[in-house]
Protein backbone atom coordinates (compact mmCIF):
# COMPACT_ATOMS: atom_id res chain seq x y z
CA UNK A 1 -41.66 -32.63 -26.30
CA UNK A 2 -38.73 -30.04 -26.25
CA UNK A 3 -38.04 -30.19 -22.93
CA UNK A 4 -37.80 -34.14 -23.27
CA UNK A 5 -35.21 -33.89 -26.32
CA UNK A 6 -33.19 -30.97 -24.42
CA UNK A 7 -32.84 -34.27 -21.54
CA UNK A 8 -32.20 -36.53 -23.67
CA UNK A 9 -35.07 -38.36 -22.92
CA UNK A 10 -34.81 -38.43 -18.99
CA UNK A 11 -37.77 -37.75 -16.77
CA UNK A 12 -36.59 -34.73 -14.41
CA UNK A 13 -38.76 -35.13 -11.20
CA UNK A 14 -39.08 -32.32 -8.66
CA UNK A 15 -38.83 -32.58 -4.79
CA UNK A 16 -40.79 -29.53 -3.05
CA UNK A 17 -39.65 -28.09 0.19
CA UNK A 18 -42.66 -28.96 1.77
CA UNK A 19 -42.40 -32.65 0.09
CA UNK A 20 -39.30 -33.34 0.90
CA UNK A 21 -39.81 -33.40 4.99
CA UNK A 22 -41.79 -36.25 4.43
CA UNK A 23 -44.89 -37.34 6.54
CA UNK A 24 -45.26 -39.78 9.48
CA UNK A 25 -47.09 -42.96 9.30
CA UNK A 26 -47.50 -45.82 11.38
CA UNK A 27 -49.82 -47.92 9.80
CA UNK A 28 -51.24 -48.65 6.04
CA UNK A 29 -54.61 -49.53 4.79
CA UNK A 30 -54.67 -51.23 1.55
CA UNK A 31 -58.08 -51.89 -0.72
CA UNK A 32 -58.51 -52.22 -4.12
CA UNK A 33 -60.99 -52.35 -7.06
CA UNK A 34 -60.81 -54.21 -10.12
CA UNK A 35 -59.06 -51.13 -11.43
CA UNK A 36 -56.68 -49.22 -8.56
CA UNK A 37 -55.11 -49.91 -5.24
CA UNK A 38 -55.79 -47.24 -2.48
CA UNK A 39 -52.97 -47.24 0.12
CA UNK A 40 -53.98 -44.70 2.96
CA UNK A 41 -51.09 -43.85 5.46
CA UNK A 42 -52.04 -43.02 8.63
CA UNK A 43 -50.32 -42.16 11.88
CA UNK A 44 -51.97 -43.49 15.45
CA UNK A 45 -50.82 -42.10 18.61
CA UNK A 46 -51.01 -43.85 21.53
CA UNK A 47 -54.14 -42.86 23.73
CA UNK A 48 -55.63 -41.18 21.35
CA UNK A 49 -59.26 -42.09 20.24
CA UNK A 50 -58.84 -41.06 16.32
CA UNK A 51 -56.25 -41.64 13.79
CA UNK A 52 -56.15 -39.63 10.93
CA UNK A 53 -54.91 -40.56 7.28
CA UNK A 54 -51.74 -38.33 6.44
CA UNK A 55 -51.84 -39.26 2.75
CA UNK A 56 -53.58 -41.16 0.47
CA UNK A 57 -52.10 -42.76 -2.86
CA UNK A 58 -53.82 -44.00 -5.89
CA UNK A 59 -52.47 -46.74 -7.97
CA UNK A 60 -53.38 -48.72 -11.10
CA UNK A 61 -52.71 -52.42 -10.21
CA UNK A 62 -49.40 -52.35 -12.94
CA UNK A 63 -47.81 -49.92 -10.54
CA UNK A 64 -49.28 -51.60 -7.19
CA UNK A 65 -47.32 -54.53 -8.39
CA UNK A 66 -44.09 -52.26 -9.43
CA UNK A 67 -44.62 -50.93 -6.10
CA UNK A 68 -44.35 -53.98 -4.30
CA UNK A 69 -41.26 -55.28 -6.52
CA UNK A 70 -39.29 -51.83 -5.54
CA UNK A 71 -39.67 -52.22 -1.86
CA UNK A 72 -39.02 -56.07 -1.98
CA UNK A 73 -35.61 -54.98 -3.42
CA UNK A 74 -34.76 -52.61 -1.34
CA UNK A 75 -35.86 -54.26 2.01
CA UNK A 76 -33.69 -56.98 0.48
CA UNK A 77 -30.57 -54.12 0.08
CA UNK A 78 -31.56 -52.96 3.87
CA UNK A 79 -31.62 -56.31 5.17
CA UNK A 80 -27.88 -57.09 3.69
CA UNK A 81 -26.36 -54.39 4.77
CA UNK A 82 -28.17 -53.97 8.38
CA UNK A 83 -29.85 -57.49 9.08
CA UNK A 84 -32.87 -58.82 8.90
CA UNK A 85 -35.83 -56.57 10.08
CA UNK A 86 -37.62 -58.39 12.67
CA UNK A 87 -41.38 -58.46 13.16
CA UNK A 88 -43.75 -60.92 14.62
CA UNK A 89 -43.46 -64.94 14.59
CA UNK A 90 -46.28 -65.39 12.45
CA UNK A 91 -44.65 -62.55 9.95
CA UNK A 92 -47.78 -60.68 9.58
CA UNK A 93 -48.48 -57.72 12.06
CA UNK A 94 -51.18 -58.21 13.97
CA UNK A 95 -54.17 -56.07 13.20
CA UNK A 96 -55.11 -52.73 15.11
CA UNK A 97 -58.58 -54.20 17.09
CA UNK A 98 -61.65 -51.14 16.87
CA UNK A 99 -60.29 -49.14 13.53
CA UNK A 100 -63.21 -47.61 12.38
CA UNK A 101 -62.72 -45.51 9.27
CA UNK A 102 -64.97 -43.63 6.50
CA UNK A 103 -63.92 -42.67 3.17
């Protein structure tokens, strides 16, 4: 509670090193229960037989749906500023046949 008073009230949030390079991913798997979302990012390389999941995130469905609010926005920002981000006619991607996974 200090630490929050000596702020001012503002959340200070901490980049690592080792966070801040970032990680890789090509492709998102989404499920959910009736109480999180599980988005797995993984990266698939061309020719190879496995793809493995680079990170895994955990979200209550409040934040799923923050989640999807912030990157509506800022694909919105992206879009005026560079153009519209093309993908397929039908606008969803087409799924990735023989994905096999476990959890």
């Amino acid at each position: 509670m200090e630490n929050q008073e000596m702020n001012n009230g503002q959340l200070q949030i901490e980049l690592k090193e080792e966070v801040a390079q970032g990680t890789y991913a090509n492709l998102a798997i989404i499920t959910h229960s009736s109480s999180e979302f599980v988005l797995d990012f993984v990266r698939v390389l061309p020719g190879m037989p496995k793809a493995g999941v680079q990170s895994r995130i955990v979200l209550a469905p409040e934040h799923a749906k923050r989640l999807l609010r912030a990157l509506e926005d800022n694909i919105a920002k992206y879009e005026r500023i560079y153009g519209g981000i093309r993908t397929p006619d039908a606008g969803m991607l087409p799924p990735i046949p023989n994905i096999k996974g476990e959890a």
